[in-house]
C-alpha atoms as a PDB file:
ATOM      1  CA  UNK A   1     226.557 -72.665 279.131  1.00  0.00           C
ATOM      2  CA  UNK A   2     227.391 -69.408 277.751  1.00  0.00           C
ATOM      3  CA  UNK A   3     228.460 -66.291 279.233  1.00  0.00           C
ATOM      4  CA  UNK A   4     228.524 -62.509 277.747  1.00  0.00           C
ATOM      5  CA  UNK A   5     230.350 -59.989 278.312  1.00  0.00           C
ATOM      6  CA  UNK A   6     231.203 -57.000 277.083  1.00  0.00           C
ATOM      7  CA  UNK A   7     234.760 -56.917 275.162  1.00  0.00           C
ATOM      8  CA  UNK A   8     236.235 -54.597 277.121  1.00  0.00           C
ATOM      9  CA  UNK A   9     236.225 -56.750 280.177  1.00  0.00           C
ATOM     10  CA  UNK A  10     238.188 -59.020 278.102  1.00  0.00           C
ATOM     11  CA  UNK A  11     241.745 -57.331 279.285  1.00  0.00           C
ATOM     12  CA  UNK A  12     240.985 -57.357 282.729  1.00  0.00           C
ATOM     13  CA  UNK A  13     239.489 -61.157 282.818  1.00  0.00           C
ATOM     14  CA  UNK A  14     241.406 -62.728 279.685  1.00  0.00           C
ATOM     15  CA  UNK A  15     242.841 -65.353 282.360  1.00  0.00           C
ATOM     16  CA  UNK A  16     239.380 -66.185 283.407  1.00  0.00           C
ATOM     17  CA  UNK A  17     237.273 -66.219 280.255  1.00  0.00           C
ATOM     18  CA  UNK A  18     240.244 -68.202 279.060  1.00  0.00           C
ATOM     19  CA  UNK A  19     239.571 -70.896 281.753  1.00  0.00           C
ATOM     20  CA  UNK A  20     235.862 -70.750 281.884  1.00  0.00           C
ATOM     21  CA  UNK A  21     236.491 -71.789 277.870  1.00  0.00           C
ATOM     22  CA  UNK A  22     239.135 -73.730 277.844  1.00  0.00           C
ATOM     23  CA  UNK A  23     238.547 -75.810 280.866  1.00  0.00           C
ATOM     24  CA  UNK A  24     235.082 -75.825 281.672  1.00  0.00           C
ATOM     25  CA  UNK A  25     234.143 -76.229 278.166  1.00  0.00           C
ATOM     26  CA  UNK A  26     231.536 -73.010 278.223  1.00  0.00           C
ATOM     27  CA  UNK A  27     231.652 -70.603 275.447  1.00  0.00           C
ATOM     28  CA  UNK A  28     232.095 -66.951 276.080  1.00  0.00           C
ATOM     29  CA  UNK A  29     230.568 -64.194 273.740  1.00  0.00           C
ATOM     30  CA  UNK A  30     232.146 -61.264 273.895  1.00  0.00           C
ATOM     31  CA  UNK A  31     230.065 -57.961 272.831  1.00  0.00           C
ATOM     32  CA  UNK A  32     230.981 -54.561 271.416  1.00  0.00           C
ATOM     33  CA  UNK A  33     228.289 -51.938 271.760  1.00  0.00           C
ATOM     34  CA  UNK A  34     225.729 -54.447 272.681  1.00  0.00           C
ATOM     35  CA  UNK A  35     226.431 -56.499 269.758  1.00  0.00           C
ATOM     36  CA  UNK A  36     228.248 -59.911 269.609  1.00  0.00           C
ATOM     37  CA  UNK A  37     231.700 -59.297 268.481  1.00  0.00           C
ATOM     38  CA  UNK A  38     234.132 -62.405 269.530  1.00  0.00           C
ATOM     39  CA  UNK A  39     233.627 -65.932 270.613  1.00  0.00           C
ATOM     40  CA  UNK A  40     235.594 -67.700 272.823  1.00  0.00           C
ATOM     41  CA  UNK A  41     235.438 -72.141 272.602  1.00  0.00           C
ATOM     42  CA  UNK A  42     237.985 -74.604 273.880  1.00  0.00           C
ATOM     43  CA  UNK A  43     240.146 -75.824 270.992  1.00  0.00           C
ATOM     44  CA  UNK A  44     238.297 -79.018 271.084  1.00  0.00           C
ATOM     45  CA  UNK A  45     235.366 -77.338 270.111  1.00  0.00           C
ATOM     46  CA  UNK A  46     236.349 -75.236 268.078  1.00  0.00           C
ATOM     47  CA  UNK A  47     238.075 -78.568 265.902  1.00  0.00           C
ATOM     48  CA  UNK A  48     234.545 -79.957 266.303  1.00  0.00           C
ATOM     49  CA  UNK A  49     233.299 -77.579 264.564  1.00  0.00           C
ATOM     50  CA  UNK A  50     235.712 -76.940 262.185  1.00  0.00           C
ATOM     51  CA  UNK A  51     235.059 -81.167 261.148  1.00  0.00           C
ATOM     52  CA  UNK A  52     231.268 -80.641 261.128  1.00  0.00           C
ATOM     53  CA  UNK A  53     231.737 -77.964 258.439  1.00  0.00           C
ATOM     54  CA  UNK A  54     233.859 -80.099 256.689  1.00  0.00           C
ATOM     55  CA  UNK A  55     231.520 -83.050 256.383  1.00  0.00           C
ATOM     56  CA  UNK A  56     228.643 -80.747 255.618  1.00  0.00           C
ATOM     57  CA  UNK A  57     230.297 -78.905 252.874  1.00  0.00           C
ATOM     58  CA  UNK A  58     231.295 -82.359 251.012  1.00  0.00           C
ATOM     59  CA  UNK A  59     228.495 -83.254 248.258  1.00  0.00           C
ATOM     60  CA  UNK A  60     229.760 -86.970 248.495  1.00  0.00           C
ATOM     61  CA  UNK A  61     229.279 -86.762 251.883  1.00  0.00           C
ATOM     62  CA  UNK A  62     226.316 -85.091 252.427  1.00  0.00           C
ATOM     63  CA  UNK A  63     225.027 -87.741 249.629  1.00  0.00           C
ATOM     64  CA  UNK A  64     225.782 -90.612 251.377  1.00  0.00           C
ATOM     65  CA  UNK A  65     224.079 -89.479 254.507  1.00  0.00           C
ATOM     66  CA  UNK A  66     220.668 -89.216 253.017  1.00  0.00           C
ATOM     67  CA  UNK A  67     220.924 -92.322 251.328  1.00  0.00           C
ATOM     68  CA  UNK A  68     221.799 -94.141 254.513  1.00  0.00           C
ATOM     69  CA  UNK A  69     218.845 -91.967 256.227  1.00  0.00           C
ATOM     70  CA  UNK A  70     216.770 -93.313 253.542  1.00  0.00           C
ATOM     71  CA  UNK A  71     217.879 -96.739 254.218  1.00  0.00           C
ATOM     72  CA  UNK A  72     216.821 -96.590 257.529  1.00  0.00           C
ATOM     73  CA  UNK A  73     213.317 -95.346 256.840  1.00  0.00           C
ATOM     74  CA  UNK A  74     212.773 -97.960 254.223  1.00  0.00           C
ATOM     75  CA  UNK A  75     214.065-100.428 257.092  1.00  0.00           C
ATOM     76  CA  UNK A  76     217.006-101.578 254.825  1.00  0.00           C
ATOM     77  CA  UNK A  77     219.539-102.489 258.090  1.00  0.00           C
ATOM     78  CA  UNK A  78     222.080-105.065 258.304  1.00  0.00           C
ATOM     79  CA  UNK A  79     222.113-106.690 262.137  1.00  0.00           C
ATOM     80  CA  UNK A  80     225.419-106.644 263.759  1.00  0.00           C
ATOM     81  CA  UNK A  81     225.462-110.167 263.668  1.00  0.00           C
ATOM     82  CA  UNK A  82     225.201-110.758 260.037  1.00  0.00           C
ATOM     83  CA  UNK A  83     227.667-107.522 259.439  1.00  0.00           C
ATOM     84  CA  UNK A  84     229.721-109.714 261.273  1.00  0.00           C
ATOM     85  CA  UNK A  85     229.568-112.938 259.492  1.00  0.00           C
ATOM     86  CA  UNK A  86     230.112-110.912 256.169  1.00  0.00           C
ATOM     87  CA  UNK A  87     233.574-109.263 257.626  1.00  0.00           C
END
Protein backbone atom coordinates (compact mmCIF):
# COMPACT_ATOMS: atom_id res chain seq x y z
CA UNK A 1 0.00 0.00 0.00
CA UNK A 2 1.14 3.40 -0.56
CA UNK A 3 0.67 6.50 1.25
CA UNK A 4 1.24 10.36 0.12
CA UNK A 5 1.99 12.99 1.70
CA UNK A 6 3.09 16.12 1.27
CA UNK A 7 7.02 16.66 2.05
CA UNK A 8 6.65 18.97 4.48
CA UNK A 9 4.95 16.63 6.85
CA UNK A 10 8.03 14.69 6.51
CA UNK A 11 9.81 16.61 9.68
CA UNK A 12 7.06 16.29 11.85
CA UNK A 13 6.28 12.37 10.99
CA UNK A 14 9.91 11.19 9.80
CA UNK A 15 9.61 8.54 12.80
CA UNK A 16 6.39 7.32 11.41
CA UNK A 17 6.77 7.31 7.64
CA UNK A 18 10.03 5.69 8.62
CA UNK A 19 8.12 2.77 10.29
CA UNK A 20 5.18 2.57 8.03
CA UNK A 21 8.31 1.86 5.34
CA UNK A 22 10.57 0.18 7.01
CA UNK A 23 8.45 -2.15 8.98
CA UNK A 24 5.28 -2.53 7.40
CA UNK A 25 6.83 -2.79 4.10
CA UNK A 26 4.43 0.17 2.47
CA UNK A 27 6.00 2.76 0.38
CA UNK A 28 5.53 6.39 1.13
CA UNK A 29 5.53 9.14 -1.67
CA UNK A 30 6.31 12.19 -0.56
CA UNK A 31 5.01 15.35 -2.73
CA UNK A 32 6.23 18.91 -3.26
CA UNK A 33 3.65 21.24 -4.72
CA UNK A 34 1.39 18.46 -5.62
CA UNK A 35 4.01 16.68 -7.42
CA UNK A 36 5.88 13.46 -6.36
CA UNK A 37 9.17 14.46 -5.04
CA UNK A 38 10.72 11.53 -2.66
CA UNK A 39 10.05 7.90 -2.12
CA UNK A 40 10.35 6.18 0.84
CA UNK A 41 10.88 1.77 0.60
CA UNK A 42 12.30 -0.53 3.23
CA UNK A 43 15.92 -1.36 2.38
CA UNK A 44 14.80 -4.70 1.29
CA UNK A 45 12.98 -3.24 -1.33
CA UNK A 46 14.78 -0.92 -2.29
CA UNK A 47 17.86 -3.93 -2.85
CA UNK A 48 15.06 -5.66 -4.77
CA UNK A 49 14.93 -3.29 -6.92
CA UNK A 50 18.22 -2.28 -7.23
CA UNK A 51 18.85 -6.47 -8.42
CA UNK A 52 15.89 -6.29 -10.85
CA UNK A 53 17.65 -3.41 -12.64
CA UNK A 54 20.63 -5.22 -12.63
CA UNK A 55 19.36 -8.35 -14.33
CA UNK A 56 17.38 -6.27 -16.77
CA UNK A 57 20.17 -4.11 -17.85
CA UNK A 58 22.51 -7.32 -18.63
CA UNK A 59 22.20 -8.28 -22.53
CA UNK A 60 23.44 -11.88 -21.52
CA UNK A 61 20.91 -11.94 -19.21
CA UNK A 62 18.10 -10.59 -20.68
CA UNK A 63 19.18 -13.15 -23.64
CA UNK A 64 18.98 -16.05 -21.80
CA UNK A 65 15.57 -15.29 -20.47
CA UNK A 66 13.87 -15.24 -23.79
CA UNK A 67 15.48 -18.19 -24.91
CA UNK A 68 14.34 -20.13 -21.89
CA UNK A 69 10.75 -18.35 -22.46
CA UNK A 70 11.01 -19.70 -25.84
CA UNK A 71 11.82 -23.05 -24.59
CA UNK A 72 8.90 -23.22 -22.71
CA UNK A 73 6.51 -22.26 -25.47
CA UNK A 74 8.04 -24.73 -27.82
CA UNK A 75 7.50 -27.25 -24.77
CA UNK A 76 11.31 -27.98 -24.64
CA UNK A 77 11.29 -28.87 -20.51
CA UNK A 78 13.40 -31.21 -18.71
CA UNK A 79 11.18 -33.08 -15.72
CA UNK A 80 12.68 -32.84 -12.37
CA UNK A 81 13.17 -36.33 -12.39
CA UNK A 82 15.33 -36.70 -15.35
CA UNK A 83 17.24 -33.22 -14.26
CA UNK A 84 17.90 -35.33 -11.53
CA UNK A 85 19.27 -38.43 -12.98
CA UNK A 86 21.56 -36.14 -15.21
CA UNK A 87 23.11 -34.29 -11.90
Amino acid sequence: MEMIAPVTEAKRKLLEFARQAGELGETVMLTRRGKPYVVMMSAAEYESIQETLEILSDPEAMSSLEKSKEDIQAGRLVGWKDLKNEL
